[in-house]
C-alpha atoms as a PDB file:
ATOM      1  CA  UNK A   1       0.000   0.000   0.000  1.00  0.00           C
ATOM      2  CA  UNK A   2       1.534   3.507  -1.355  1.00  0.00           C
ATOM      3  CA  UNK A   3       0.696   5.497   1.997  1.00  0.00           C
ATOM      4  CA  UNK A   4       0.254   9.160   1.233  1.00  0.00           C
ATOM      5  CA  UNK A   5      -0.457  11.830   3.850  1.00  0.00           C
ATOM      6  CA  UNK A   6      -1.892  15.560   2.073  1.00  0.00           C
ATOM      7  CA  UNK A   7      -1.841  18.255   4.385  1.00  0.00           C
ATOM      8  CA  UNK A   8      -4.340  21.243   4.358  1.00  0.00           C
ATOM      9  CA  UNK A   9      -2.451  25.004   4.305  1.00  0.00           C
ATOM     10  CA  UNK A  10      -5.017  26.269   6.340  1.00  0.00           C
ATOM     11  CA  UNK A  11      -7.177  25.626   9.432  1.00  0.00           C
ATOM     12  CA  UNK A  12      -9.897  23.662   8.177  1.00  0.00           C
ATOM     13  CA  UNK A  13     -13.425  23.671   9.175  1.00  0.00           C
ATOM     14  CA  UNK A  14     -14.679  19.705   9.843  1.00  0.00           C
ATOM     15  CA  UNK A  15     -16.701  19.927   6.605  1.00  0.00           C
ATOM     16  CA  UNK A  16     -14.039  21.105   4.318  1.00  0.00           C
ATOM     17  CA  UNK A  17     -11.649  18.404   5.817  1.00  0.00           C
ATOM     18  CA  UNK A  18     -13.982  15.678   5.163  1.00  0.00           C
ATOM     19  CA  UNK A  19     -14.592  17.362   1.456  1.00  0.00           C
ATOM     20  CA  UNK A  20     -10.322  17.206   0.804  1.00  0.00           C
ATOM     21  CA  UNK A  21     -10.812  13.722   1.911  1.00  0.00           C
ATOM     22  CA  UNK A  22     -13.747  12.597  -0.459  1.00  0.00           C
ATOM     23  CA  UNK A  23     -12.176  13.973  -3.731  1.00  0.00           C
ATOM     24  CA  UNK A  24      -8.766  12.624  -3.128  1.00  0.00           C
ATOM     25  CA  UNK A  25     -10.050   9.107  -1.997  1.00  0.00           C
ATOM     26  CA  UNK A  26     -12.307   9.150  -4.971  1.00  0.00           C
ATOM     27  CA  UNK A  27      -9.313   9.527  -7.845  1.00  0.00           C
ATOM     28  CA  UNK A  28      -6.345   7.487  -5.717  1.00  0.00           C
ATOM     29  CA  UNK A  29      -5.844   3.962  -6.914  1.00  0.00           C
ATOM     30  CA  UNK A  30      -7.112   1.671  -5.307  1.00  0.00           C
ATOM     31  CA  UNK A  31      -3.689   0.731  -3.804  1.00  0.00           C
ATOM     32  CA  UNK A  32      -2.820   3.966  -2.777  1.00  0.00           C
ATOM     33  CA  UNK A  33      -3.932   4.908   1.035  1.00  0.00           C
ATOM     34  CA  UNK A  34      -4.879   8.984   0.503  1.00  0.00           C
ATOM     35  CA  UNK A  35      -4.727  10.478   4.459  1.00  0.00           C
ATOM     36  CA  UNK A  36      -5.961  14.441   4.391  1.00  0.00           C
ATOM     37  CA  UNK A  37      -4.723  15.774   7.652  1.00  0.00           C
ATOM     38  CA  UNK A  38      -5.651  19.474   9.242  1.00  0.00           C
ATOM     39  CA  UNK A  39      -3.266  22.111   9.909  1.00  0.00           C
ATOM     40  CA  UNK A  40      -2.991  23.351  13.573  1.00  0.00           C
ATOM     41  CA  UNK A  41      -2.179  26.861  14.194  1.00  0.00           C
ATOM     42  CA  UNK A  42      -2.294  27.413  10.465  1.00  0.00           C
ATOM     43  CA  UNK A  43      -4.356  30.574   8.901  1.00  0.00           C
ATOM     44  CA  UNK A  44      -8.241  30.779   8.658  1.00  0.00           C
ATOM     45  CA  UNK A  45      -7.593  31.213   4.547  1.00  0.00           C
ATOM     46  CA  UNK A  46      -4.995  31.842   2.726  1.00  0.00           C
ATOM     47  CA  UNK A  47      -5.337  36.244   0.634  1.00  0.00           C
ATOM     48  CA  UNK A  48      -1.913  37.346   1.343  1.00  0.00           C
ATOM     49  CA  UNK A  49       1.565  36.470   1.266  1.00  0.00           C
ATOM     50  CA  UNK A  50       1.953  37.027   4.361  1.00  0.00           C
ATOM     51  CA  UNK A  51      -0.947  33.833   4.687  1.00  0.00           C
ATOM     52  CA  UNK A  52       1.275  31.652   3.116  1.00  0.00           C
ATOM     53  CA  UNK A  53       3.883  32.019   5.187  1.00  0.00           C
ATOM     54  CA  UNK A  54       2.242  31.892   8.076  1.00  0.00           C
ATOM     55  CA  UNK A  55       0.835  28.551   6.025  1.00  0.00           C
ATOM     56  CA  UNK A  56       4.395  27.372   5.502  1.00  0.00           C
ATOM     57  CA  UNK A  57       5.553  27.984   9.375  1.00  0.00           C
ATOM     58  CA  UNK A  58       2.525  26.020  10.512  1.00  0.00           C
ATOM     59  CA  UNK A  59       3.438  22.859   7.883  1.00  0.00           C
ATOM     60  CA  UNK A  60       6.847  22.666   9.049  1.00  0.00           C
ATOM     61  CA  UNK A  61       6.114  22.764  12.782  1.00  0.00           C
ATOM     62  CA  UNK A  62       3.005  20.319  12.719  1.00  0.00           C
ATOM     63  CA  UNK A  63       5.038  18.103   9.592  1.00  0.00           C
ATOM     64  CA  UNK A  64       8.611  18.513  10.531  1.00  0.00           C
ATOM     65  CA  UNK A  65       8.780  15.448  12.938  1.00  0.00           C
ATOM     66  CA  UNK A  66       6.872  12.647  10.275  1.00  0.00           C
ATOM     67  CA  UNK A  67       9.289   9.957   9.473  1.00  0.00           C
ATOM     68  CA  UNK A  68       9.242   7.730   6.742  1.00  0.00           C
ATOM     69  CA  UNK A  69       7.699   4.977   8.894  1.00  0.00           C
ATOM     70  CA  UNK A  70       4.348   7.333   9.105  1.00  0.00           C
ATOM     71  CA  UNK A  71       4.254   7.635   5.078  1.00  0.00           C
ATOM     72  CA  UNK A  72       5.838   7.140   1.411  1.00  0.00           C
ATOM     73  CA  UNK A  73       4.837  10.470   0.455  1.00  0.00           C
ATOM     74  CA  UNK A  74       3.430  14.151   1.624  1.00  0.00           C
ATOM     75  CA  UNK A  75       1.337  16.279  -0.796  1.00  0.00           C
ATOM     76  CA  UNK A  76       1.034  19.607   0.107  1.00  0.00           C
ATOM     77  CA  UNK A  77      -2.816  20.665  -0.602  1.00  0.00           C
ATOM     78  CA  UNK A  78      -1.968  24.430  -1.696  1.00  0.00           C
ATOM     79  CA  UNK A  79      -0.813  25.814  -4.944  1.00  0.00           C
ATOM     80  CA  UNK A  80       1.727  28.266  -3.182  1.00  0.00           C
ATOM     81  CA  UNK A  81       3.541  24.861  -2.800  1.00  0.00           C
ATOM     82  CA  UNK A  82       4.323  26.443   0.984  1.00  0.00           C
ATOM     83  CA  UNK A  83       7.199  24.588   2.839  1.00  0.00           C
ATOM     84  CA  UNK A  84       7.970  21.448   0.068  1.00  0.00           C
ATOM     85  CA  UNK A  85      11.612  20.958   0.233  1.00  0.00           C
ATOM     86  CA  UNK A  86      12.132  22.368   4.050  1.00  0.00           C
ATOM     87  CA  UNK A  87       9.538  19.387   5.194  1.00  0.00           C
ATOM     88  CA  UNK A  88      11.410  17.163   2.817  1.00  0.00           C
ATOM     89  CA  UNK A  89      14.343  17.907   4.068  1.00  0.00           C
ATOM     90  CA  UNK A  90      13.493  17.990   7.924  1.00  0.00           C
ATOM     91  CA  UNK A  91      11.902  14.435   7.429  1.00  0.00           C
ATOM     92  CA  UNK A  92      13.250  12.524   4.807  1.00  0.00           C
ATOM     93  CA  UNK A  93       9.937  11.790   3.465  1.00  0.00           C
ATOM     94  CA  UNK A  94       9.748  12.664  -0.208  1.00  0.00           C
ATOM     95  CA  UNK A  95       7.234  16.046  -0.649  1.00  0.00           C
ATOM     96  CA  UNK A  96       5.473  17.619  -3.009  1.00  0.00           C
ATOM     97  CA  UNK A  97       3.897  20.819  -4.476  1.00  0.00           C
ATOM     98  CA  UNK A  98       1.038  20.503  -6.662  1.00  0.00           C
ATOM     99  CA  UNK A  99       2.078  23.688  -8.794  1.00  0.00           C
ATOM    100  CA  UNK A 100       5.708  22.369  -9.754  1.00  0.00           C
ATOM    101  CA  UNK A 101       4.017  18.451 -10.500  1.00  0.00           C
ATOM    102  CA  UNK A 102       1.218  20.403 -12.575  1.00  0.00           C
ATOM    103  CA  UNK A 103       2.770  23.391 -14.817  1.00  0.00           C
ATOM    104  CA  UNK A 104       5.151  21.018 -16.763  1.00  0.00           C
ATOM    105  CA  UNK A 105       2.857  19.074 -17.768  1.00  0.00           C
ATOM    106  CA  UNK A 106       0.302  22.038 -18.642  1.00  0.00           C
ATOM    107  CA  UNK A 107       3.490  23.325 -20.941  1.00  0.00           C
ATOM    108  CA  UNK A 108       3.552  20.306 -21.878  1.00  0.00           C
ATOM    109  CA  UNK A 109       0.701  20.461 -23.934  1.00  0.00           C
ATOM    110  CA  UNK A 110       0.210  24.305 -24.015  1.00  0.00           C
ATOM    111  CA  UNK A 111       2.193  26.778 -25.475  1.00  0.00           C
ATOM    112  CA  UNK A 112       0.411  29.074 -23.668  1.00  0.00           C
ATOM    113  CA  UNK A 113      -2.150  28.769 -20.897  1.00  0.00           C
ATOM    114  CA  UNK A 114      -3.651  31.090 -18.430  1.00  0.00           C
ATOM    115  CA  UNK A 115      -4.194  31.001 -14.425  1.00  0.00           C
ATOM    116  CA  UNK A 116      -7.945  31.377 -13.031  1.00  0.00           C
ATOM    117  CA  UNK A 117      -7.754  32.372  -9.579  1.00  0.00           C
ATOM    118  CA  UNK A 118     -10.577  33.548  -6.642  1.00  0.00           C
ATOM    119  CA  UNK A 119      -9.019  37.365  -6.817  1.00  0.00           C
ATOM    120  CA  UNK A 120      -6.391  39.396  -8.198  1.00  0.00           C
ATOM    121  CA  UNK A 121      -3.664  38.905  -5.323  1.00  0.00           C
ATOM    122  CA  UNK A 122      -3.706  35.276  -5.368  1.00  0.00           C
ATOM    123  CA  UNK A 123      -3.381  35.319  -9.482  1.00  0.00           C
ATOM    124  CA  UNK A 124      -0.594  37.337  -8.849  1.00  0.00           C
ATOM    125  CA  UNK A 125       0.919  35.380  -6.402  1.00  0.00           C
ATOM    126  CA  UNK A 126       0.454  32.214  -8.915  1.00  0.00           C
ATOM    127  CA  UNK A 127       2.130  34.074 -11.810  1.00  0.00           C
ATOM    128  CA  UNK A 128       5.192  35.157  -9.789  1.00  0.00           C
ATOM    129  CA  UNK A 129       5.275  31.428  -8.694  1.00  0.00           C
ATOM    130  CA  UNK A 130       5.008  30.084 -12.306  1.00  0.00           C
ATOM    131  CA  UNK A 131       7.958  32.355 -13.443  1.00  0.00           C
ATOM    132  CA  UNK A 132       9.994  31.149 -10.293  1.00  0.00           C
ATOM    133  CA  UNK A 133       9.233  27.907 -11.786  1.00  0.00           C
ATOM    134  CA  UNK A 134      10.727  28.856 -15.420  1.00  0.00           C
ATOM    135  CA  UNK A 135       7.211  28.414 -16.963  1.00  0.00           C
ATOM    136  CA  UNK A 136       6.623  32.306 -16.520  1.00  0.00           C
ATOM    137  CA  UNK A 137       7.026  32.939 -20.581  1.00  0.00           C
ATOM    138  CA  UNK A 138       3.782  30.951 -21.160  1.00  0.00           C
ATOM    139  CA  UNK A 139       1.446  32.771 -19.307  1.00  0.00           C
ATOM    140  CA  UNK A 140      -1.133  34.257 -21.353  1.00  0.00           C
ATOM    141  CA  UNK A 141      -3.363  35.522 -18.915  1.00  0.00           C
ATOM    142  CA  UNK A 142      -4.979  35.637 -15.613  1.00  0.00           C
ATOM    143  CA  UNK A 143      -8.570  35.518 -14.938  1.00  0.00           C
ATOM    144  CA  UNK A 144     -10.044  35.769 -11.237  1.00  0.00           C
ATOM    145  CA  UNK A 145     -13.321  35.135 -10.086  1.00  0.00           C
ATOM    146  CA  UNK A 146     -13.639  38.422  -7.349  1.00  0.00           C
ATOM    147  CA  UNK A 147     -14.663  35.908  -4.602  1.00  0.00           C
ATOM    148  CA  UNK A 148     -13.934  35.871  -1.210  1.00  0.00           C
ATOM    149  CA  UNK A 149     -12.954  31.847   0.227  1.00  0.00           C
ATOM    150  CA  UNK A 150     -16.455  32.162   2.099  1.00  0.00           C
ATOM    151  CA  UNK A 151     -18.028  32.723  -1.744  1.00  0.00           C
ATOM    152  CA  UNK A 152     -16.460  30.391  -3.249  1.00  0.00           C
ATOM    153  CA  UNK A 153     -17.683  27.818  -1.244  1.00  0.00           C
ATOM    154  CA  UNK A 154     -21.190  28.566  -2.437  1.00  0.00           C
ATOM    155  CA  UNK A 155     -21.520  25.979  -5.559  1.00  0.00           C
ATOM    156  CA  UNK A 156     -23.774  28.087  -7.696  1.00  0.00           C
ATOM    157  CA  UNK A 157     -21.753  31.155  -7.275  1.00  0.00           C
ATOM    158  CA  UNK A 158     -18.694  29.581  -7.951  1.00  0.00           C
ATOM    159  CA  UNK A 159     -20.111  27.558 -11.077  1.00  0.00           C
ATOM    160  CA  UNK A 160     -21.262  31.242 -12.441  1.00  0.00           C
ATOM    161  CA  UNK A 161     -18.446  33.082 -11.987  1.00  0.00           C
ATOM    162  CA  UNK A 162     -15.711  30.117 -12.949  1.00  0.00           C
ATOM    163  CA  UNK A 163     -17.800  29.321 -16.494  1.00  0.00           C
ATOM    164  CA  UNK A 164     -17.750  33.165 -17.372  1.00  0.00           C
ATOM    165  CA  UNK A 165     -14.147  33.510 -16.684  1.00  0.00           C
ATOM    166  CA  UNK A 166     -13.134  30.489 -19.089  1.00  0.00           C
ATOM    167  CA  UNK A 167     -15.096  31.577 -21.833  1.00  0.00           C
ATOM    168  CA  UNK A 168     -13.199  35.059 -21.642  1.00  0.00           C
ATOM    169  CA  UNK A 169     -10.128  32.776 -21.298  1.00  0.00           C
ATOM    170  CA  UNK A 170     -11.584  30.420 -24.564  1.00  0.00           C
ATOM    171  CA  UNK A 171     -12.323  32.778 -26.606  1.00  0.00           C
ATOM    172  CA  UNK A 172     -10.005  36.271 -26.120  1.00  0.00           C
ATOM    173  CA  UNK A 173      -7.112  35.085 -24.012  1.00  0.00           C
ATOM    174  CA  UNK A 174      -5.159  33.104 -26.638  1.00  0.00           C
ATOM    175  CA  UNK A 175      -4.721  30.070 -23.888  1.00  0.00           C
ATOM    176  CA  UNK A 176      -4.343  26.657 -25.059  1.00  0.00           C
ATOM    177  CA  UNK A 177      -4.648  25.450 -21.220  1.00  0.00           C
ATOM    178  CA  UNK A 178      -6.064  26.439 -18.041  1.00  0.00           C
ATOM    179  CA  UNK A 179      -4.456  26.543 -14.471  1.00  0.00           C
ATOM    180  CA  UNK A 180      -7.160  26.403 -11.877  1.00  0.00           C
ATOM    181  CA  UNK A 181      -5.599  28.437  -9.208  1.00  0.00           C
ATOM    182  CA  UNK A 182      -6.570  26.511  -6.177  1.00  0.00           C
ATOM    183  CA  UNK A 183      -6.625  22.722  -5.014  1.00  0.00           C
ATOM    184  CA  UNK A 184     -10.168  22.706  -3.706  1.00  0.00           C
ATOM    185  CA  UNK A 185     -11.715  24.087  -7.225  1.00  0.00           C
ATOM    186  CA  UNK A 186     -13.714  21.355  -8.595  1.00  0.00           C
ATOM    187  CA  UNK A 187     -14.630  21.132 -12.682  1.00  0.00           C
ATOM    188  CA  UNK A 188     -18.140  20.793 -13.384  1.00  0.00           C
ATOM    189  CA  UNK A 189     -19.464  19.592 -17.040  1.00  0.00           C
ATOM    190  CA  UNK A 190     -21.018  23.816 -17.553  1.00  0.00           C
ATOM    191  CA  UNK A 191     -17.590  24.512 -17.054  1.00  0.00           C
ATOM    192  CA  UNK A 192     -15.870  22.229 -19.428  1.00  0.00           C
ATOM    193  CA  UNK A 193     -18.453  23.607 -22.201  1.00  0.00           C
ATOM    194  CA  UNK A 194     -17.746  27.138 -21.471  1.00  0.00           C
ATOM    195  CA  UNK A 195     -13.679  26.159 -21.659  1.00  0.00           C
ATOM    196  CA  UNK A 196     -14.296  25.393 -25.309  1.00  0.00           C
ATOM    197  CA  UNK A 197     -12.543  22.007 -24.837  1.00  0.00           C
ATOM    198  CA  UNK A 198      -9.402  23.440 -23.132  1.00  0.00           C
ATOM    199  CA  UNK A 199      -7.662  21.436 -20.733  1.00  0.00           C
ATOM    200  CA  UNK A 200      -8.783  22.330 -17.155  1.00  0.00           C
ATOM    201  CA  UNK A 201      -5.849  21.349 -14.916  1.00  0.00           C
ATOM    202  CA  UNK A 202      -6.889  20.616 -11.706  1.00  0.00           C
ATOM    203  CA  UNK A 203      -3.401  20.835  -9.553  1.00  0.00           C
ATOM    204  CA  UNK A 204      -4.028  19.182  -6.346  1.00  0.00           C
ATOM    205  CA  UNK A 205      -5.634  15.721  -8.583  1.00  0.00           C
ATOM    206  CA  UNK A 206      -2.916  16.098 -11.257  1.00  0.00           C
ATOM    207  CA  UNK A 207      -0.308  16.134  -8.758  1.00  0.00           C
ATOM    208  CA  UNK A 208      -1.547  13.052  -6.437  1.00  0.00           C
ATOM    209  CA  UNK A 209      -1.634  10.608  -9.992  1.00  0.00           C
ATOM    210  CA  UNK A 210       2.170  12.021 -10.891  1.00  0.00           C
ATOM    211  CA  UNK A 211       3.590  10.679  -7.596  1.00  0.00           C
ATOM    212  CA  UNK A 212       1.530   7.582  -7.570  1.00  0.00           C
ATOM    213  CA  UNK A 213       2.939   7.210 -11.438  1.00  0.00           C
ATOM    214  CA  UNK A 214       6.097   7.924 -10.087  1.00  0.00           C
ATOM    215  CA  UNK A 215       5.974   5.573  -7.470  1.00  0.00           C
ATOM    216  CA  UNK A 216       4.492   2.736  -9.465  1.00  0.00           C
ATOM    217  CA  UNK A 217       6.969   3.438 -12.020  1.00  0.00           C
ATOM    218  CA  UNK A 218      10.183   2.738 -10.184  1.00  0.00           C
ATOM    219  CA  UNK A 219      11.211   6.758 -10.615  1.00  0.00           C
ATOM    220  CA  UNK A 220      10.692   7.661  -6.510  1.00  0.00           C
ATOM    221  CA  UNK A 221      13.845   9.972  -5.470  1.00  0.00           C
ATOM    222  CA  UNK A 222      16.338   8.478  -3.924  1.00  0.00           C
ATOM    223  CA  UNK A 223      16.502   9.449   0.350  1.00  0.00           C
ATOM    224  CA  UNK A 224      18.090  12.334   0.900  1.00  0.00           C
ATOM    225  CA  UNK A 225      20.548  13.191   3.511  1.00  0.00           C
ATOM    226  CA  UNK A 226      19.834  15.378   6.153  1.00  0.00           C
ATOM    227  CA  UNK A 227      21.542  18.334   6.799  1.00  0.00           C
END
């Protein structure tokens, strides 16, 4: 069994938790044992930079004493990919970001795609991010939604305000791919349609199958020592 603990950025309500738990049980393999855990002392939501670091301090002190005898793998549940290779190095358990996993393979098939975040600052924060990660040059847009976490939670308001910001993205943006600009956002079939058949990648799923292909594959990092 391919143990794999994913760890919320933010203090969770019970509701949410259970939610992060459904949707990543529901596309693991069926060998894979998918373990969402909350974050203590973490932020209420993550708007600011200053959030994600707060974010990041809280993953390394709740994370930084795992071993690999408590799991194969940790998956980050954020797209700021906060504190990734300081928990990997504290613990020895290989760690992963679901932005690096996902824009690769979005260039991959894109020579240009565009970020849809919940509001400006955070599509900001995802564009710096992609340009850290060398993908910066293929960023044809960003697109945000102008709702707060609390609104995006609503299902209908979401729906509405995700479908009309991919078809701006389909049909003046240039994008051959779309970034969803947050782990929790879920793809509904009104949204595919208004994408015009763009690729929707969804980082927090995309990254979960790359480690258990990874994994199954025989290409899992070798340990690394500890400083």
């Amino acid at each position: 069994m391919f143990r794999v603990t994913i760890v919320s950025p933010l203090r969770a309500t019970e509701a949410d938790l259970a939610r992060r738990q459904r949707r990543y049980g529901a596309h693991a393999r069926p060998d894979t044992a998918v373990t969402v855990v909350n974050l203590d002392g973490g932020p209420p939501a993550l708007e600011t930079p200053g959030d994600v670091h707060a974010s990041a301090a809280a993953i390394a002190r709740q994370m930084g004493s795992a071993t690999p005898a408590d799991c194969d793998a940790i998956l980050i549940d954020c797209v700021f990919d906060p504190a990734v290779d300081e928990l990997w190095d504290a613990t020895g358990v290989p760690t992963f970001g679901p932005t690096r996993l996902t824009l690769p393979l979005a260039a991959s098939v894109a020579r240009r795609f565009s970020i849809v975040a919940r509001t400006e600052r955070l599509a900001g924060q995802l564009a710096d991010l992609a340009t850290h990660y060398g993908h910066g040059a293929r960023l044809a847009s960003l697109r945000t939604l102008d709702l707060t976490y609390e609104e995006g939670k609503d299902p209908a308001r979401f729906e509405a305000a995700m479908c009309g910001a991919l078809r701006r993205v389909a049909t003046e943006d240039g994008a051959e791919a779309v970034f969803l600009g947050s782990t929790t956002m879920a793809v509904t079939e009104p949204m595919r349609e208004a994408a015009g058949g763009l690729p929707l990648f969804m980082p927090g799923l995309v990254a979960l199958r790359a480690v258990e292909h990874l994994r199954q594959d025989g290409l899992w990092p070798a340990a690394r020592i500890r400083a």
